[in-house]
C-alpha atoms as a PDB file:
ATOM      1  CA  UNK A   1     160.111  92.417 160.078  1.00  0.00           C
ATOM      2  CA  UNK A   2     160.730  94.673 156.826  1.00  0.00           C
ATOM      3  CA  UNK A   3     163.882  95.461 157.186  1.00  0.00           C
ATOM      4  CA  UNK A   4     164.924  91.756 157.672  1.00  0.00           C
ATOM      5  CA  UNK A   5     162.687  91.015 154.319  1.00  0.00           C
ATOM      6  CA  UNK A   6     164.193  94.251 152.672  1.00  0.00           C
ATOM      7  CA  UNK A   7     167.792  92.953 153.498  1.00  0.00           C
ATOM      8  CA  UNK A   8     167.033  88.969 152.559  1.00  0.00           C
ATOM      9  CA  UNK A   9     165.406  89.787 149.038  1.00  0.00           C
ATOM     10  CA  UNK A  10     168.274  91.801 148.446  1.00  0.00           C
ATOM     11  CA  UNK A  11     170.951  89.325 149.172  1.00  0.00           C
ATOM     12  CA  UNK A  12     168.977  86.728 146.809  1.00  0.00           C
ATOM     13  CA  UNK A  13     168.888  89.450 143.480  1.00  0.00           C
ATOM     14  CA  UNK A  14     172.579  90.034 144.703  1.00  0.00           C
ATOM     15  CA  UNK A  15     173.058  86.283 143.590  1.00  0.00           C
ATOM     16  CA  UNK A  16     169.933  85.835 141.090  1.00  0.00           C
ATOM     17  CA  UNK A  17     169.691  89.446 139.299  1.00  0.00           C
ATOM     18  CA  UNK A  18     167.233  88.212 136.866  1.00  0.00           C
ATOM     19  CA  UNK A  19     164.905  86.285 139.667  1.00  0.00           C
ATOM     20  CA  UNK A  20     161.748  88.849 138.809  1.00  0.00           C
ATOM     21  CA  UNK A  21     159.662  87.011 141.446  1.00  0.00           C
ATOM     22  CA  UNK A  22     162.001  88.011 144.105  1.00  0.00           C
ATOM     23  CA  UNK A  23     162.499  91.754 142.633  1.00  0.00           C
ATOM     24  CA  UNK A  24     158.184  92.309 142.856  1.00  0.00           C
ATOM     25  CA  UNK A  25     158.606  90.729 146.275  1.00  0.00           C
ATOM     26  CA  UNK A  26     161.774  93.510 147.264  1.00  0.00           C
ATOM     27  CA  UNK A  27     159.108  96.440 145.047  1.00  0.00           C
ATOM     28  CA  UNK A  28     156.183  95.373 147.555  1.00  0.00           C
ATOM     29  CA  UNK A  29     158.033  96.093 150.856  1.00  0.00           C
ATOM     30  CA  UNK A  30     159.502  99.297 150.127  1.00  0.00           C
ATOM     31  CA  UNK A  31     155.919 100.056 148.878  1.00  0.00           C
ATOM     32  CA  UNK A  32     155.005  99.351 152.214  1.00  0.00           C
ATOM     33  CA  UNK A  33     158.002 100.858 154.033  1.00  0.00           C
ATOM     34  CA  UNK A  34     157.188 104.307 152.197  1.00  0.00           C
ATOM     35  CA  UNK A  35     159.949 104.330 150.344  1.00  0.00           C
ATOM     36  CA  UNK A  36     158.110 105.064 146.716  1.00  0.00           C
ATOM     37  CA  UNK A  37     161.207 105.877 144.594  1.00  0.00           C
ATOM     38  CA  UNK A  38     163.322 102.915 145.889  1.00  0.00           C
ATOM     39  CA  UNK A  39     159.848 100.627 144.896  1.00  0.00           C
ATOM     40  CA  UNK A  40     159.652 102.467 141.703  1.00  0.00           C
ATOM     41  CA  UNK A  41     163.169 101.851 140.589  1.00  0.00           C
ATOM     42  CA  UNK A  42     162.644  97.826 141.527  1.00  0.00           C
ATOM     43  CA  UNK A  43     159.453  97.616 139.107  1.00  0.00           C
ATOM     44  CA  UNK A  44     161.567  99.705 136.318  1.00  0.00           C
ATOM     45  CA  UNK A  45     164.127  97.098 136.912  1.00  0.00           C
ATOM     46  CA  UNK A  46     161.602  93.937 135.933  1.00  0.00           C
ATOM     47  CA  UNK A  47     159.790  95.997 133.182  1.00  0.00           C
ATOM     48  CA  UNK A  48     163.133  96.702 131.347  1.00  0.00           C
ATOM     49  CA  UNK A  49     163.952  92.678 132.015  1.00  0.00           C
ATOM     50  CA  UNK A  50     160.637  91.724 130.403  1.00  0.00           C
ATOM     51  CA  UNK A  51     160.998  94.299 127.259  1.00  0.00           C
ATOM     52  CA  UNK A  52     164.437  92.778 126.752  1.00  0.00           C
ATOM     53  CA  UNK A  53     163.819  89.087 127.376  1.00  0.00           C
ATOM     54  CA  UNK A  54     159.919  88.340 127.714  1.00  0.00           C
ATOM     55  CA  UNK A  55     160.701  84.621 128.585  1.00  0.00           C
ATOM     56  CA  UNK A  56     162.372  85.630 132.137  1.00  0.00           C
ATOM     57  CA  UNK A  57     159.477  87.242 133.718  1.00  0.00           C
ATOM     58  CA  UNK A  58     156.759  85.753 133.998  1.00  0.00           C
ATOM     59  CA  UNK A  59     152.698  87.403 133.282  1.00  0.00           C
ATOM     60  CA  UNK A  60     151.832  86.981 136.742  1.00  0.00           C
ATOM     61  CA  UNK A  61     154.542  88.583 138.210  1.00  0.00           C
ATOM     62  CA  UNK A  62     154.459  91.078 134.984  1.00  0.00           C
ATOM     63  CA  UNK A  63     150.892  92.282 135.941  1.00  0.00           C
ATOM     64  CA  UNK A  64     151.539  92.449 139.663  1.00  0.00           C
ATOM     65  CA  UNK A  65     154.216  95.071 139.454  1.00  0.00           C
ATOM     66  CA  UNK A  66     152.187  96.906 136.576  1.00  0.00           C
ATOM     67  CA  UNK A  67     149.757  96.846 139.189  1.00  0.00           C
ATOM     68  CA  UNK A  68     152.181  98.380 142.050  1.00  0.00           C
ATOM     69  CA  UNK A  69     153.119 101.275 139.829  1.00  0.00           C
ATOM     70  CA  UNK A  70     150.157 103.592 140.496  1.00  0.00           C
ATOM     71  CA  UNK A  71     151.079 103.221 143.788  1.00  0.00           C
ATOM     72  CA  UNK A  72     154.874 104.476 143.841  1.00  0.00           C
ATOM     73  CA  UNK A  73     154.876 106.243 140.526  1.00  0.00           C
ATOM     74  CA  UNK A  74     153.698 109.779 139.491  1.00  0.00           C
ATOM     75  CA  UNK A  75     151.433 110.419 136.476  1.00  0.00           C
ATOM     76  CA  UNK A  76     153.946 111.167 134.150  1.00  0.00           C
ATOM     77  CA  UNK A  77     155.825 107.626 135.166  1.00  0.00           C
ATOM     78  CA  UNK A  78     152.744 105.731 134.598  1.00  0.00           C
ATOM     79  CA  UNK A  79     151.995 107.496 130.874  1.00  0.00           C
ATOM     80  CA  UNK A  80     155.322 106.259 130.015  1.00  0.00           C
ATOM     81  CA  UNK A  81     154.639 102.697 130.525  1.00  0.00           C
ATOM     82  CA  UNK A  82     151.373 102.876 128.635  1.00  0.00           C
ATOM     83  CA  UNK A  83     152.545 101.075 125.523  1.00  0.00           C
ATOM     84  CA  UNK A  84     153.951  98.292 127.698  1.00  0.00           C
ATOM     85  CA  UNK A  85     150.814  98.140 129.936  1.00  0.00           C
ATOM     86  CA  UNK A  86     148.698  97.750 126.761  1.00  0.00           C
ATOM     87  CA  UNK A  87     150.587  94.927 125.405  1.00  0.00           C
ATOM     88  CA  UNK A  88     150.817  93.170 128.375  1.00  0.00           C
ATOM     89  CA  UNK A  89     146.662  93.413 128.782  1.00  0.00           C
ATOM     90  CA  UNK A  90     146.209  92.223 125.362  1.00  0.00           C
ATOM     91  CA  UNK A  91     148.193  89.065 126.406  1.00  0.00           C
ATOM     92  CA  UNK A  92     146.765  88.746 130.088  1.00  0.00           C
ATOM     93  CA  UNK A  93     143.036  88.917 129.195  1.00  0.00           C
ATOM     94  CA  UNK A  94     143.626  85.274 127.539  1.00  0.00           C
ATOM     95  CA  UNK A  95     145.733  84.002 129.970  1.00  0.00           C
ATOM     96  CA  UNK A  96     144.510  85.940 133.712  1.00  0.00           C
ATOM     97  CA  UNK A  97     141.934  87.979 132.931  1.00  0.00           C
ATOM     98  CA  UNK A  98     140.443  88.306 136.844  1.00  0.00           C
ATOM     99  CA  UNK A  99     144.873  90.223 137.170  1.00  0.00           C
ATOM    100  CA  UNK A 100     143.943  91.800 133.929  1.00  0.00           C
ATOM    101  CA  UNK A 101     140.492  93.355 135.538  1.00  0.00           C
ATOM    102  CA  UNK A 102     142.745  94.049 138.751  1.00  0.00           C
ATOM    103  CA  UNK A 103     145.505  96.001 136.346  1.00  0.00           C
ATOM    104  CA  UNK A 104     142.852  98.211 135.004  1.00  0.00           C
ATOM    105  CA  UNK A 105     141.210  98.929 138.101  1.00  0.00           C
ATOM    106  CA  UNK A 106     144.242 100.140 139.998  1.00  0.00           C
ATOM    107  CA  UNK A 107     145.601 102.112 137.493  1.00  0.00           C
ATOM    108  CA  UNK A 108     142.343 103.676 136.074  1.00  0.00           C
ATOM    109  CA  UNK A 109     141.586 104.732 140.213  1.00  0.00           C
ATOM    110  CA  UNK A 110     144.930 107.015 140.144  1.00  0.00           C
ATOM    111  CA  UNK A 111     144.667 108.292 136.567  1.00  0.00           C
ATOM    112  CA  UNK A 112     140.831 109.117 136.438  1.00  0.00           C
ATOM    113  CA  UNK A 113     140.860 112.777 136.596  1.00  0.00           C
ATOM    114  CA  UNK A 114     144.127 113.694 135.134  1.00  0.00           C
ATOM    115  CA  UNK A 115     144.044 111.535 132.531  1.00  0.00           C
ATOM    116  CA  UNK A 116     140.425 109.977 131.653  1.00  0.00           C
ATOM    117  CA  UNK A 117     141.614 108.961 128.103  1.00  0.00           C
ATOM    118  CA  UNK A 118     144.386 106.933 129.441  1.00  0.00           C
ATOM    119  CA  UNK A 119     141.939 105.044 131.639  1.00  0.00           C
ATOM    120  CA  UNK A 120     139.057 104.520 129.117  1.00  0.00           C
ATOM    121  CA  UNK A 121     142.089 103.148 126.450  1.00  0.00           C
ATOM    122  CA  UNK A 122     143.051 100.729 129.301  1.00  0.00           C
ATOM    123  CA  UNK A 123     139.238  99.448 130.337  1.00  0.00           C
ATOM    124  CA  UNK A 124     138.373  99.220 126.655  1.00  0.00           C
ATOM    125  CA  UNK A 125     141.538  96.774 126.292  1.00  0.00           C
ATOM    126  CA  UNK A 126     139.765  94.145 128.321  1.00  0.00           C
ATOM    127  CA  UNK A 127     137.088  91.679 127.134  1.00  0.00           C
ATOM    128  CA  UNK A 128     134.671  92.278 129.441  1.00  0.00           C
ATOM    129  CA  UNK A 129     132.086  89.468 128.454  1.00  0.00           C
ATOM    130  CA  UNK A 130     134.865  86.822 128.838  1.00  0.00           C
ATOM    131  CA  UNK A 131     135.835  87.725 131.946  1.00  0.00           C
ATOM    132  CA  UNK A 132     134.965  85.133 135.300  1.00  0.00           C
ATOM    133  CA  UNK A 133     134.818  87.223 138.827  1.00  0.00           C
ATOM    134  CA  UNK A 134     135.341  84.204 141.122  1.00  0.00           C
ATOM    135  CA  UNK A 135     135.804  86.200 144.144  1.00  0.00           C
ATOM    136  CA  UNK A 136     134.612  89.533 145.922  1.00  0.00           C
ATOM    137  CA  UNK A 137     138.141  91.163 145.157  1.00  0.00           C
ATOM    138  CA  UNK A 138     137.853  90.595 141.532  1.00  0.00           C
ATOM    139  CA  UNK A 139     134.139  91.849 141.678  1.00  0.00           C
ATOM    140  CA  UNK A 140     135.423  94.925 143.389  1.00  0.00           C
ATOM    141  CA  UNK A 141     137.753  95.373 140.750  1.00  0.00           C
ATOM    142  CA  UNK A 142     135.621  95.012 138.250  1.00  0.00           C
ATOM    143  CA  UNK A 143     133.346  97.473 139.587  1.00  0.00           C
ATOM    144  CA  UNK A 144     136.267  99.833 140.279  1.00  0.00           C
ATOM    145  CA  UNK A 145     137.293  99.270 136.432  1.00  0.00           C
ATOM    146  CA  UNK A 146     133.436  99.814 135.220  1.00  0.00           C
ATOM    147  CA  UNK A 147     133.095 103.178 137.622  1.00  0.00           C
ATOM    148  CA  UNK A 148     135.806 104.882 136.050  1.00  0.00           C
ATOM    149  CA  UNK A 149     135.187 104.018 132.681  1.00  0.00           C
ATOM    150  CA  UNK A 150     131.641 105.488 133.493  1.00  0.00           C
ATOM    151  CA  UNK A 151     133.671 108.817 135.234  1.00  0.00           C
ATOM    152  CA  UNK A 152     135.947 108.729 131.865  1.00  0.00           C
ATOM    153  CA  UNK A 153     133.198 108.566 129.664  1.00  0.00           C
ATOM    154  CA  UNK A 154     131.133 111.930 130.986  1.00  0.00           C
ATOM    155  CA  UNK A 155     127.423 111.954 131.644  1.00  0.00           C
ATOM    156  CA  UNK A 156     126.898 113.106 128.133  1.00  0.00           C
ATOM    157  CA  UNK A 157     128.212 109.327 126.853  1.00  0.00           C
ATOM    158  CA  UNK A 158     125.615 106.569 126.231  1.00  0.00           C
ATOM    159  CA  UNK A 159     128.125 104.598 127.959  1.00  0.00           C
ATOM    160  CA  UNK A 160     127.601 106.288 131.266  1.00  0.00           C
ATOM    161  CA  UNK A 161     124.599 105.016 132.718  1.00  0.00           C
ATOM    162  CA  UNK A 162     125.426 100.896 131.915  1.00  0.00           C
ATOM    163  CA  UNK A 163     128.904 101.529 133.214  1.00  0.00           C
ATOM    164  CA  UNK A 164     128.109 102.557 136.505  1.00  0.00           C
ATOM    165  CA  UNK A 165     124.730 100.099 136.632  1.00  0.00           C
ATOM    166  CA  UNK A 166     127.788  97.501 136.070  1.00  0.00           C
ATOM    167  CA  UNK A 167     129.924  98.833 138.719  1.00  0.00           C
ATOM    168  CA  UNK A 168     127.039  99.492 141.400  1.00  0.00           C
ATOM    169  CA  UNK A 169     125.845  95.901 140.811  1.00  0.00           C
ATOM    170  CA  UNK A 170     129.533  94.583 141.264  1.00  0.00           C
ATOM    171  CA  UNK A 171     129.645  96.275 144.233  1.00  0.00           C
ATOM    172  CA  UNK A 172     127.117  94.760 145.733  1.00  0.00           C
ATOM    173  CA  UNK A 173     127.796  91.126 144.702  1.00  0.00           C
ATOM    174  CA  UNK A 174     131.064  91.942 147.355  1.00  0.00           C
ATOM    175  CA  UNK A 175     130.901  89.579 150.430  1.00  0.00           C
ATOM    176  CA  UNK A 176     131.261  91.355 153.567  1.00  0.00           C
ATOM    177  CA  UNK A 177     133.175  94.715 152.317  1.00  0.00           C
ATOM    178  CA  UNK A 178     135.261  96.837 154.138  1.00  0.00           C
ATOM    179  CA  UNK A 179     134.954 100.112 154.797  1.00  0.00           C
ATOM    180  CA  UNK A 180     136.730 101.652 151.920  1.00  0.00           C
ATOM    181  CA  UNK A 181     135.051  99.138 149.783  1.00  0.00           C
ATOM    182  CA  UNK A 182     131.799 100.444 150.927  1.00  0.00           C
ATOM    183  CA  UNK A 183     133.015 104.015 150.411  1.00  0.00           C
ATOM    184  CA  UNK A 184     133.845 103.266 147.052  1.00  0.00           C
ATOM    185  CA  UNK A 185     130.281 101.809 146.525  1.00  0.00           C
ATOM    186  CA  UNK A 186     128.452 104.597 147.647  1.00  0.00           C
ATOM    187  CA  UNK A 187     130.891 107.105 145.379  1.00  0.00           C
ATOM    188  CA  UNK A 188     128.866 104.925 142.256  1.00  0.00           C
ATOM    189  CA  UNK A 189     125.819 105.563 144.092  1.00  0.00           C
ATOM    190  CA  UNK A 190     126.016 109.531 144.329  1.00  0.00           C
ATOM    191  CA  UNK A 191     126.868 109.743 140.386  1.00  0.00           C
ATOM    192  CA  UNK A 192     123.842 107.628 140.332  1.00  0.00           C
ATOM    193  CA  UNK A 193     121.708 110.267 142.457  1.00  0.00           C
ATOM    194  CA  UNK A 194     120.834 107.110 144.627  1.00  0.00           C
ATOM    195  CA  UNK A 195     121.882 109.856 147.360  1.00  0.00           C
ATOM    196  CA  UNK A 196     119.488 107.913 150.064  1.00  0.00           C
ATOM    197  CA  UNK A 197     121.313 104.803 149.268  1.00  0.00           C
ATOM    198  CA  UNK A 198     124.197 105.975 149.699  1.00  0.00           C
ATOM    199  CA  UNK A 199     123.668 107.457 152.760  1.00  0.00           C
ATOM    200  CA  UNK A 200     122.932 104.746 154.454  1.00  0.00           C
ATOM    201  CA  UNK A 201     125.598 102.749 153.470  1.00  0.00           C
ATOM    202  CA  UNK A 202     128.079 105.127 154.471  1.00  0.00           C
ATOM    203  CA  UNK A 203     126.166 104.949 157.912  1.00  0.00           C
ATOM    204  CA  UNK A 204     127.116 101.379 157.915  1.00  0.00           C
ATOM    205  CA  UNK A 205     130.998 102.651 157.978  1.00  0.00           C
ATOM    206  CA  UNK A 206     132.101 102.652 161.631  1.00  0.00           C
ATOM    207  CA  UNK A 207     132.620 106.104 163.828  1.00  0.00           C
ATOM    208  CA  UNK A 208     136.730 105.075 164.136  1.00  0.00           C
ATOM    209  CA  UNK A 209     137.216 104.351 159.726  1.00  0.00           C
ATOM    210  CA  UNK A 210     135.679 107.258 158.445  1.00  0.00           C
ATOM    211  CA  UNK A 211     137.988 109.506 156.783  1.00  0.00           C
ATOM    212  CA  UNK A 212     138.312 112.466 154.608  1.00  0.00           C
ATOM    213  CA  UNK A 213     136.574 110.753 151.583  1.00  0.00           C
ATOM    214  CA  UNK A 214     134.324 109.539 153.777  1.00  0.00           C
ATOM    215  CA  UNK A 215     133.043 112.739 154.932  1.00  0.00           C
ATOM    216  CA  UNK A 216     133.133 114.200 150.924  1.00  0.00           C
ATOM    217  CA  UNK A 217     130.753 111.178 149.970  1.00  0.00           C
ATOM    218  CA  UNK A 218     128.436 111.738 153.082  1.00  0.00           C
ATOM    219  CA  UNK A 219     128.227 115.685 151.870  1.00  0.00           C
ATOM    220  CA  UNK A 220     127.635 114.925 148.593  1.00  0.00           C
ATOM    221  CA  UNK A 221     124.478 112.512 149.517  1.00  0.00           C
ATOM    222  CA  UNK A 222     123.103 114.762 152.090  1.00  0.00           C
ATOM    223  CA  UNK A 223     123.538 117.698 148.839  1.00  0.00           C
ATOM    224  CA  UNK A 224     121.749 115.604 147.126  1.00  0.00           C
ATOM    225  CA  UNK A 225     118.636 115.527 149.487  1.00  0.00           C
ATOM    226  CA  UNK A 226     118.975 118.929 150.270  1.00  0.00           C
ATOM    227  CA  UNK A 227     120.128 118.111 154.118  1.00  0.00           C
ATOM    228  CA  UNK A 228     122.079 121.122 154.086  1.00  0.00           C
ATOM    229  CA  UNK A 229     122.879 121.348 157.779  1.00  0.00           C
ATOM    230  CA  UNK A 230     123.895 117.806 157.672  1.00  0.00           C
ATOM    231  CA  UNK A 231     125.767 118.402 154.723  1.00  0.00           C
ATOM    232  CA  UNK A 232     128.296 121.197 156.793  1.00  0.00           C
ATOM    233  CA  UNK A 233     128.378 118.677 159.868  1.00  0.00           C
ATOM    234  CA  UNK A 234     130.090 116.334 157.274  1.00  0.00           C
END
């Protein structure tokens, strides 16, 4: 029950203010209540406790509500916590660098268009070589991270075409991926022009889970192939 989570975390930073763990815990189910401003004003509370005492928050928790940002924050929020977010992935590409990929990956996905530089700074910040995927959420981050460094870049950058060989590759190292994950995968595939590719893995995407960016990636391969009749149907 949320509301019974909502009201315990809230009686614990009542008592423990500076208990950061608990605060990212509180952030996380308003997050998931809806209640973005109430979530945003819980991870201001921990970054302003970590920029005046490092020591009390810990990088785990630090990169966790960096992470929940994009979700509750607008673009303008999340440009002002780009010095901050910088630091912190200097530090947590030695120490986590699997959070580190995560980090870059969720805040790259919701500042992309808007603000490509901000997401190329960010993916650049990140020793790629040194970095372990040990699961198929990190390799999905990872090739989240890699396609929108390759969107950031342009088509015109030498960097385009081994960034999103990197992502598409990462994508499909992922064990058993869900349907957004395999939305995701064929969005690398289209930049690619691997349109029949990616047509058939969206076919893989059942009837009930395919929504609106569904349907976009579906037009775009069928564009691609010239299906133009399927192309309106989707």
């Amino acid at each position: 029950n949320r509301e019974e989570a909502e009201a315990e975390f809230r009686e614990i930073l009542a008592e423990y203010p500076g208990n950061a763990a608990s605060r990212l815990q509180l952030a996380r189910i308003l997050e998931k209540s809806t209640k973005a401003s109430e979530s945003m004003e819980q991870c201001r509370l921990v970054m302003e406790q970590y920029k005046n005492d490092e020591a009390t928050v810990s990088m785990p928790v630090l990169l966790e509500v960096l992470a929940l940002i994009p979700k509750v924050a607008s673009q303008e929020t999340i440009a002002s916590y780009m010095d901050t977010m910088m630091a912190v992935l200097r530090r947590a590409r030695e120490s986590d660098s699997a959070l580190a990929v995560r980090l870059v990956a969720s805040i790259s996905g919701k500042v992309q268009y808007e603000n490509p530089e901000m997401a190329l700074r960010m993916f650049k910040a990140v020793e790629w070589p040194n970095v372990v995927l040990s699961s198929s959420t990190e390799r999905f981050d990872w090739a989240q991270a890699h396609k929108a460094a390759a969107k950031a870049e342009g088509r015109d950058s030498k960097c385009w075409r081994p960034y999103l060989r990197a992502a598409i590759s990462s994508y499909e190292s992922v064990e058993n991926p869900k349907p957004f994950q395999q939305t995701q995968h064929a969005e690398a595939l289209v930049l690619s022009k691997e349109f029949e590719i990616a047509e058939a893995l969206l076919e893989k995407v059942p009837i009930d889970l395919r929504d609106s960016f569904w349907g976009h990636r579906m037009t775009q391969a069928f564009l691609g192939q010239s299906k133009l009749e399927e192309a309106l149907t989707a």
